[in-house]
C-alpha atoms as a PDB file:
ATOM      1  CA  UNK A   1     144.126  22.010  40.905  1.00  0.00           C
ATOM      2  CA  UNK A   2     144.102  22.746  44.657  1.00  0.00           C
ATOM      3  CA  UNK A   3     144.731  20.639  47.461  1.00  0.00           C
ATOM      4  CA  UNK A   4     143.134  21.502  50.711  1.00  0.00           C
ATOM      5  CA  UNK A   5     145.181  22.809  53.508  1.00  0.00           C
ATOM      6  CA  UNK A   6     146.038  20.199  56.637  1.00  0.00           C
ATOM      7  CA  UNK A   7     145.081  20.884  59.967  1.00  0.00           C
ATOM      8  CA  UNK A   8     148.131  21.624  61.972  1.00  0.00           C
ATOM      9  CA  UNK A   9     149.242  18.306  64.129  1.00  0.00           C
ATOM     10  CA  UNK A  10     148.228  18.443  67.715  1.00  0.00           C
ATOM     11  CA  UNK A  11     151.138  18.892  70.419  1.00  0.00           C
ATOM     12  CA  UNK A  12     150.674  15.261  71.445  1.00  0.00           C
ATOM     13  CA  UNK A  13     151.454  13.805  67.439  1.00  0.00           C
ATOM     14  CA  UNK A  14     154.438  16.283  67.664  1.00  0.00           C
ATOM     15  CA  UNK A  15     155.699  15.239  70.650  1.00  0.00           C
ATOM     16  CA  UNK A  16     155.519  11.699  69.345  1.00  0.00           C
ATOM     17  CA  UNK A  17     157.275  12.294  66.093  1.00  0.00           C
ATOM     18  CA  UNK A  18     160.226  14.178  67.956  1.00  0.00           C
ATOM     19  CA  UNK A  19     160.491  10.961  69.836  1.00  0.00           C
ATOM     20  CA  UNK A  20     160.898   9.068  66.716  1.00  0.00           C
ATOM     21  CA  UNK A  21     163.758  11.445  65.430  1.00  0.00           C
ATOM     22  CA  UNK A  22     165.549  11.643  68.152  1.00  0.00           C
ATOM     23  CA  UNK A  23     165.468   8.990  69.760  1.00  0.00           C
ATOM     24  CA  UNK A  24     166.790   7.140  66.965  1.00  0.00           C
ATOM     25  CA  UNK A  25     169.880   9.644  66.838  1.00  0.00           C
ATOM     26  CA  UNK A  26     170.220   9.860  70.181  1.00  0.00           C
ATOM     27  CA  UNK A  27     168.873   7.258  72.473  1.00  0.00           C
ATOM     28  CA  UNK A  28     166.051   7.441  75.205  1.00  0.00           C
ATOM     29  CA  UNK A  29     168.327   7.730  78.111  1.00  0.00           C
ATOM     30  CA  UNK A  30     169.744  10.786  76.153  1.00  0.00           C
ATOM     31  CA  UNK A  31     167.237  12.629  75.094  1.00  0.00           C
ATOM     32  CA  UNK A  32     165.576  14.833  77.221  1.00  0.00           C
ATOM     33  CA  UNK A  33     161.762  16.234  77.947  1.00  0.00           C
ATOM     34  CA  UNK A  34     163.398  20.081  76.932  1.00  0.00           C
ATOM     35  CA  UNK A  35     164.948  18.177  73.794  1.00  0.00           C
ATOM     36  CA  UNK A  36     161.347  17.026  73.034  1.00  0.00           C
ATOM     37  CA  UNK A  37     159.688  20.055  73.380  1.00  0.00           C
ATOM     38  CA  UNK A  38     162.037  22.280  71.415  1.00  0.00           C
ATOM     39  CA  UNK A  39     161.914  19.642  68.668  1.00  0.00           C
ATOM     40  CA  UNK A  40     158.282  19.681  68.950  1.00  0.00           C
ATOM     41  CA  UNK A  41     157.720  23.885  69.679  1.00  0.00           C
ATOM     42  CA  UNK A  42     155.117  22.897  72.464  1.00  0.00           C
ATOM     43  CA  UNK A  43     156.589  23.978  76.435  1.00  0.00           C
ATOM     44  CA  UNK A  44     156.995  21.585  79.489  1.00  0.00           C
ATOM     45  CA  UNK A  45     153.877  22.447  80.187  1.00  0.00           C
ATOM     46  CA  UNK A  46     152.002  20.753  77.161  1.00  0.00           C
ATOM     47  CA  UNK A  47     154.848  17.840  77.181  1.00  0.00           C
ATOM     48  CA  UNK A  48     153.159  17.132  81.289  1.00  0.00           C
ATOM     49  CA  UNK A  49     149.752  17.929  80.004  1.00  0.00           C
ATOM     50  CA  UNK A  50     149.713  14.500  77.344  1.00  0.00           C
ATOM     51  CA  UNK A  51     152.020  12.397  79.310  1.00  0.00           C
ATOM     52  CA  UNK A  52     152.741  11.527  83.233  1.00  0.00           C
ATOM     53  CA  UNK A  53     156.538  11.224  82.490  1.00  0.00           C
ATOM     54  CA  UNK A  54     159.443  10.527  79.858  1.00  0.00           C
ATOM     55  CA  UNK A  55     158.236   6.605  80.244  1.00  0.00           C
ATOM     56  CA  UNK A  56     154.683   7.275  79.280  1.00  0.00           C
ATOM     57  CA  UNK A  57     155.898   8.851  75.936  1.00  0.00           C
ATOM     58  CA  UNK A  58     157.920   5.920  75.407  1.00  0.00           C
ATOM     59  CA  UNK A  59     155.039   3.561  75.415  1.00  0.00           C
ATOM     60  CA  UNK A  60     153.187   6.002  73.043  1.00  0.00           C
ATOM     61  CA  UNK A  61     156.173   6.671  70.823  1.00  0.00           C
ATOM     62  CA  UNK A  62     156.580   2.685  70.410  1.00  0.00           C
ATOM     63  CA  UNK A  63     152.438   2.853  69.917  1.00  0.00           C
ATOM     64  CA  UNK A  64     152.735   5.365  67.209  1.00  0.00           C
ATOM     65  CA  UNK A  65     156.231   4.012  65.311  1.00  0.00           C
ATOM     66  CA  UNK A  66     153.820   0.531  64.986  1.00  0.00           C
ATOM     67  CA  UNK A  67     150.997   2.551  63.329  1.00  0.00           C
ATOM     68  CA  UNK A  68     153.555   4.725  61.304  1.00  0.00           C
ATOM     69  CA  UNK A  69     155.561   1.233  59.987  1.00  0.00           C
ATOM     70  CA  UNK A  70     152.263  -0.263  59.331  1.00  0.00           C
ATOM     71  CA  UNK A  71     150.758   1.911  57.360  1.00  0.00           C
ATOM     72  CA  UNK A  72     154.280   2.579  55.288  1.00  0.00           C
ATOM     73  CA  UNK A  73     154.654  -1.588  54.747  1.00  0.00           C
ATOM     74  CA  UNK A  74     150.446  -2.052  54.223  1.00  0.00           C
ATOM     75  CA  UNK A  75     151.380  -0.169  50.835  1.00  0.00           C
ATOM     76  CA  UNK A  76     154.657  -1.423  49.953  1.00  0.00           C
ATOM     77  CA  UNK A  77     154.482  -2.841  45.980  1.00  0.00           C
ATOM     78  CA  UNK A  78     155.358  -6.956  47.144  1.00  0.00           C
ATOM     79  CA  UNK A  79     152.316  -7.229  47.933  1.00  0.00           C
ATOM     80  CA  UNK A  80     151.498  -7.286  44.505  1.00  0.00           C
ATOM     81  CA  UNK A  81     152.766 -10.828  44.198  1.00  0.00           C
ATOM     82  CA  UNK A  82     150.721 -13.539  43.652  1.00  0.00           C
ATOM     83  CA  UNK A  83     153.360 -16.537  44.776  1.00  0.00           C
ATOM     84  CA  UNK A  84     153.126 -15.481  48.596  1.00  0.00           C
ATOM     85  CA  UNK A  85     157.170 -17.073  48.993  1.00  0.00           C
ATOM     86  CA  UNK A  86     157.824 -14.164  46.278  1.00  0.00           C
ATOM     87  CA  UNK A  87     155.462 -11.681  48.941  1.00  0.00           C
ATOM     88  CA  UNK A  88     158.326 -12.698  51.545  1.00  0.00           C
ATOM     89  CA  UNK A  89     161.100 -12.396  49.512  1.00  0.00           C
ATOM     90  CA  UNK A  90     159.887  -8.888  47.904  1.00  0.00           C
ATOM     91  CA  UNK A  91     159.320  -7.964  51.686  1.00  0.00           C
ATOM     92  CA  UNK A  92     163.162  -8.466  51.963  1.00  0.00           C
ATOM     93  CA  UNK A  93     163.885  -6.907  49.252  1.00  0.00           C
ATOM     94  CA  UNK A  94     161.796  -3.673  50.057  1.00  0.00           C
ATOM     95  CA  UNK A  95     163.555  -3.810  53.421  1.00  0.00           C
ATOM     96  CA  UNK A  96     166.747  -3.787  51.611  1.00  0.00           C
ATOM     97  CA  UNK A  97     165.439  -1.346  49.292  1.00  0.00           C
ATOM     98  CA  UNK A  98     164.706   1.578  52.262  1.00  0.00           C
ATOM     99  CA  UNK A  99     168.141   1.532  53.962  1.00  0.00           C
ATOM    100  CA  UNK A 100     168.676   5.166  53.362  1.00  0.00           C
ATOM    101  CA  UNK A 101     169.853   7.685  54.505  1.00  0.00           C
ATOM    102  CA  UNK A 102     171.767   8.348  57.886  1.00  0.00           C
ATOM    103  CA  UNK A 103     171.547   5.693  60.725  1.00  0.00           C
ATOM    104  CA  UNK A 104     168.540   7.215  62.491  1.00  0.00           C
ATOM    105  CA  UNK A 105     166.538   7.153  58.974  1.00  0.00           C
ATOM    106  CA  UNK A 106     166.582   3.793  58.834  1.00  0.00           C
ATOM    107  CA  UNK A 107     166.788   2.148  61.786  1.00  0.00           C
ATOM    108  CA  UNK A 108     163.999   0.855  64.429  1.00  0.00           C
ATOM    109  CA  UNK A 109     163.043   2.947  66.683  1.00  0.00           C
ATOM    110  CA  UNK A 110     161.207  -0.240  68.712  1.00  0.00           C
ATOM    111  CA  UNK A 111     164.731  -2.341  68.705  1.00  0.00           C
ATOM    112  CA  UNK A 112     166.283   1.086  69.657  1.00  0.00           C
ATOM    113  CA  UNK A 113     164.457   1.498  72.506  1.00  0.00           C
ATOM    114  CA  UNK A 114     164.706  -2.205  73.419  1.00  0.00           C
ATOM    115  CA  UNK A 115     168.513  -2.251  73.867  1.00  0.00           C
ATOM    116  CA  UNK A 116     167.975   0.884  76.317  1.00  0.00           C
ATOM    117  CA  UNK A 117     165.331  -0.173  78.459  1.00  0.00           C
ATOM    118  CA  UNK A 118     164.577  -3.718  78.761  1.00  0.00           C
ATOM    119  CA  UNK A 119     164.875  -4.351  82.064  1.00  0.00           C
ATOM    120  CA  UNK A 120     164.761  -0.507  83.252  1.00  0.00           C
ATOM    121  CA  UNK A 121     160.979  -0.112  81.905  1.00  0.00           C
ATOM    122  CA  UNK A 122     159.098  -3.192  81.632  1.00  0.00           C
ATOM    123  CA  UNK A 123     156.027  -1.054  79.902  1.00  0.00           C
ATOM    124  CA  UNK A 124     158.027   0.681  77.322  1.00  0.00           C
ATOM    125  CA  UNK A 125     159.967  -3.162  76.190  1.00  0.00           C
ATOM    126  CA  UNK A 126     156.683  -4.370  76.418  1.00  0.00           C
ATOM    127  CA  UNK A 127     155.360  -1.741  73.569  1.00  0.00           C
ATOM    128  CA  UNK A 128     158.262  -2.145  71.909  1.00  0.00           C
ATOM    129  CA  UNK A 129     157.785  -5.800  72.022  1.00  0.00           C
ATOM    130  CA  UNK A 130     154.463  -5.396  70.504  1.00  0.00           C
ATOM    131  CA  UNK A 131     155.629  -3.473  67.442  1.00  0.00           C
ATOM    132  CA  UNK A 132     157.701  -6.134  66.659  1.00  0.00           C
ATOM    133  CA  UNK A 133     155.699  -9.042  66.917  1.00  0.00           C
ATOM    134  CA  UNK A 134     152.963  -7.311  65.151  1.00  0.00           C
ATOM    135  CA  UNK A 135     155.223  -6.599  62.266  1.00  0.00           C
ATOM    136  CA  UNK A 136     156.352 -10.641  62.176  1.00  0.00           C
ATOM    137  CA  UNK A 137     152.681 -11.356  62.379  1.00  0.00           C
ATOM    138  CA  UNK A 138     152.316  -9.477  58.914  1.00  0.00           C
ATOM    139  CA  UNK A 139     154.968 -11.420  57.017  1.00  0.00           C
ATOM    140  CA  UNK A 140     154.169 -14.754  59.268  1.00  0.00           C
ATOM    141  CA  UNK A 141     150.907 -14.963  57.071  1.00  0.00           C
ATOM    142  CA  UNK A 142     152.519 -15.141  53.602  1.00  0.00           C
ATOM    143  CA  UNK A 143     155.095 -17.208  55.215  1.00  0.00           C
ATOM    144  CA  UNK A 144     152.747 -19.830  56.206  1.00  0.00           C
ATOM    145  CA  UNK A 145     150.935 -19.403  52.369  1.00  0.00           C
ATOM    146  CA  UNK A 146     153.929 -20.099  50.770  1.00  0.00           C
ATOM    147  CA  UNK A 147     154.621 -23.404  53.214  1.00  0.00           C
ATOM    148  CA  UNK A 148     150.906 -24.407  51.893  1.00  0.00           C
ATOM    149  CA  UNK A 149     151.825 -23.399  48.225  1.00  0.00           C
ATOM    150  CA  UNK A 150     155.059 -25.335  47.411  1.00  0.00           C
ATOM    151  CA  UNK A 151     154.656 -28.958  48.051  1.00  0.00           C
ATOM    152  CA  UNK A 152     153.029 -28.508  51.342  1.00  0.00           C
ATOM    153  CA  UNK A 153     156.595 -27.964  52.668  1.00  0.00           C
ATOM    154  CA  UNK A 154     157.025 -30.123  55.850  1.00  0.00           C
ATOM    155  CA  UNK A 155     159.118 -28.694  57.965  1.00  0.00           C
ATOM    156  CA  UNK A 156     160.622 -28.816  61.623  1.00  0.00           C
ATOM    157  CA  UNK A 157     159.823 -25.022  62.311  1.00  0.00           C
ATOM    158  CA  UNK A 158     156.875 -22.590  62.099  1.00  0.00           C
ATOM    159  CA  UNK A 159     155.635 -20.428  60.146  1.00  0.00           C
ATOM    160  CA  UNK A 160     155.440 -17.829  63.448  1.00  0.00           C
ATOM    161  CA  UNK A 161     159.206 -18.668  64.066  1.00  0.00           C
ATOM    162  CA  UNK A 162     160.693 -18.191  60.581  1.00  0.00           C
ATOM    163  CA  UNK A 163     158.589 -14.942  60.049  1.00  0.00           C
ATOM    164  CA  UNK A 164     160.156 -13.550  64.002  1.00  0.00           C
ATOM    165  CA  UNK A 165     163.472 -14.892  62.454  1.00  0.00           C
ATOM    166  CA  UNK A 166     163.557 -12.355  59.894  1.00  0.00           C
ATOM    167  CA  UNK A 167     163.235  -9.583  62.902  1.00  0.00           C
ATOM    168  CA  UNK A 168     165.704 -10.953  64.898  1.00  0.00           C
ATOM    169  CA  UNK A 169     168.063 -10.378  61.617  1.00  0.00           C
ATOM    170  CA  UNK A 170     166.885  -7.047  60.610  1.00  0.00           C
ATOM    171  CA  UNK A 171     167.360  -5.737  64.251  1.00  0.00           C
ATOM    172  CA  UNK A 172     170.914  -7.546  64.395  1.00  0.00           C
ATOM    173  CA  UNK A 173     171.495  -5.575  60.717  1.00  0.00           C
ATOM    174  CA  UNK A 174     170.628  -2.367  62.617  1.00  0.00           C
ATOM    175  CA  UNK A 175     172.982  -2.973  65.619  1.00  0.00           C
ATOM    176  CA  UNK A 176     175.803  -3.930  62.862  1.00  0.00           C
ATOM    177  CA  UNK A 177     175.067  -1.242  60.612  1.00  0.00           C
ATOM    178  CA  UNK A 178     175.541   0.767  64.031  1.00  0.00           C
ATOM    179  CA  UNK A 179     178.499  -0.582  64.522  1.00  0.00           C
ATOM    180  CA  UNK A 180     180.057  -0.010  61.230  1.00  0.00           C
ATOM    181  CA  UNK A 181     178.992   3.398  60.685  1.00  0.00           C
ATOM    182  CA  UNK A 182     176.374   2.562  57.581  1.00  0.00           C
ATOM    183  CA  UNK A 183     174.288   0.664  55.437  1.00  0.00           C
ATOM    184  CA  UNK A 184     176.067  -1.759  53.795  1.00  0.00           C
ATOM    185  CA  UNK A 185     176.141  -4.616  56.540  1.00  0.00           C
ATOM    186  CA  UNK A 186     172.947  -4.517  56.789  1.00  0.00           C
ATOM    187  CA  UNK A 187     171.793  -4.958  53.277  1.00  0.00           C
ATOM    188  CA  UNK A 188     174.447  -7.892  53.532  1.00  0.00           C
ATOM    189  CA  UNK A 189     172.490  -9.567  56.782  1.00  0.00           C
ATOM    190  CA  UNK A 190     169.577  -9.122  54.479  1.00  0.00           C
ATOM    191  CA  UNK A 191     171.202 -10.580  51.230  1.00  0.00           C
ATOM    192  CA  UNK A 192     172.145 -13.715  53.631  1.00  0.00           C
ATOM    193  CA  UNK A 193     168.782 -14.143  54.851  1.00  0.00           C
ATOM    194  CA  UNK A 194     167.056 -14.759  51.296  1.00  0.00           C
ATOM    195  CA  UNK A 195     169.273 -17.056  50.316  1.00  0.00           C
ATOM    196  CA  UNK A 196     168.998 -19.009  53.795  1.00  0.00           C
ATOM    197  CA  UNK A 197     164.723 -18.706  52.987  1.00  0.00           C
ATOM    198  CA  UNK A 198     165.206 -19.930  49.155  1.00  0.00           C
ATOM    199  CA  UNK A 199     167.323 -23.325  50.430  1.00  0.00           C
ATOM    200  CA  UNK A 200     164.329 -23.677  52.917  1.00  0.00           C
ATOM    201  CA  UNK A 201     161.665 -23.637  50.169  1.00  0.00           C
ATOM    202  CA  UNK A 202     164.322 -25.460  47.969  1.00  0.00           C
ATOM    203  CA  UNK A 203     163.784 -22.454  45.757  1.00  0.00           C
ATOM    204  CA  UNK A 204     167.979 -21.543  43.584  1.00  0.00           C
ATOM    205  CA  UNK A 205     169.026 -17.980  43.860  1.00  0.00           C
ATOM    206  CA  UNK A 206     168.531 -16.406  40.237  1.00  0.00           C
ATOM    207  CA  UNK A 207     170.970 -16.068  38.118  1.00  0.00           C
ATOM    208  CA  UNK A 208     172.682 -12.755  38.196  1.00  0.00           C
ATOM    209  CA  UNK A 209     171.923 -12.737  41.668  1.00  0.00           C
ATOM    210  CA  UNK A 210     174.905 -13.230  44.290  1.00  0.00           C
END
C-alpha cells in the first residue's frame, strides 16, 4: 500500500508553525524574525515577503493556532457522548488527558501571547482573544444542552459564562504549571474544576474518583 507524497508546506505555513514552537518556549518579545526564519529554513527576505512585521505574524500565528486547536478538539473521542454534561466533562478530561510533554507542548500559545502583549499590540490580543472565545463557544453549546437536559437546570449564570470559565482555568493551569516547572498543577486546576461543574448540575463525583 502506498501513500502519496505531500506537497512541501509553503514558507508562509512554516513561518507560522515556528511561531507556534517557539513562541511557546520562548515568548514573543524573545523570539526574533532570524529565530523564525532559521526555524523555518526560508531568509528575511521571504519572512518580509508574507508579513509587514513581527506583529503581523502574530495575528496570523494566533489565526493559525485557532484552526490547528480546532481541528485537533473537532475529533477528540467526547464527542462521542450522548449526555452533552458527560461531552463537557470528557472535554475536561481530554484536556487533562494531553498535558504532555515539556511546557511549550502543552501550553496555549493564544494565552501565551496574551500575557506578552495585551496592551503593547491591541491586534495581536485581539486574535488571541478570538481563539479563545471561539474555543469557549465550542464547549458553551454542550454546556447549554446539558442545562436543557437535567431538570432544565435554573441557574443564576450562563451557559456562555460557565463555558469562558473553564478557559479562564485552563489558562490559569498553564501560568501555574509555568510556575511550578510541570504538569501536575495543572491537571489539579482541572481535577477541581469537574468537581465544581458536577455540584452545579448536582451530578456526585464517581466513586473511585478523588
Amino acid at each position: 500500500m502506498t501513500t502519496e507524497p505531500q506537497p512541501p508546506a509553503s514558507a508562509r505555513q512554516r513561518l507560522l508553525d515556528a511561531a507556534v514552537l517557539i513562541v511557546r518556549q520562548k515568548g514573543f518579545a524573545a523570539t526574533s524574525v532570524d529565530d523564525l526564519c532559521r526555524e523555518a529554513g526560508v531568509t528575511k527576505g521571504a519572512f518580509f515577503h508574507h508579513f509587514a512585521s513581527k506583529d503581523a505574524l502574530g495575528v496570523a500565528a494566533a489565526d493559525h493556532w485557532s484552526t490547528m486547536t480546532g481541528g485537533f478538539f473537532a475529533d477528540a473521542p467526547y464527542h462521542h457522548h450522548a449526555d452533552p454534561l458527560q461531552r463537557v466533562l470528557g472535554y475536561l478530561d481530554f484536556r487533562r488527558a494531553i498535558l504532555q510533554g515539556t511546557l511549550p507542548e502543552f501550553t496555549c500559545l493564544a494565552g501565551t501571547l496574551l500575557q506578552e502583549v495585551h496592551q503593547s499590540s491591541p491586534a495581536i490580543a485581539a486574535a488571541c482573544d478570538a481563539a479563545i472565545s471561539l474555543h469557549a463557544e465550542r464547549i458553551e453549546a454542550d454546556i447549554a444542552a446539558a442545562m436543557a437536559q437535567h431538570g432544565g437546570l435554573k441557574a443564576d449564570w450562563t451557559a456562555a459564562s460557565l463555558a469562558l470559565h473553564t478557559q479562564a482555568v485552563l489558562q490559569g493551569a498553564f501560568i501555574l504549571a509555568k510556575a511550578k516547572g510541570g504538569p501536575a498543577i495543572a491537571a489539579d486546576s482541572i481535577d477541581h474544576l469537574q468537581r465544581y461543574i458536577r455540584l452545579l448540575f448536582g451530578r456526585p463525583q464517581p466513586q473511585g474518583k478523588d
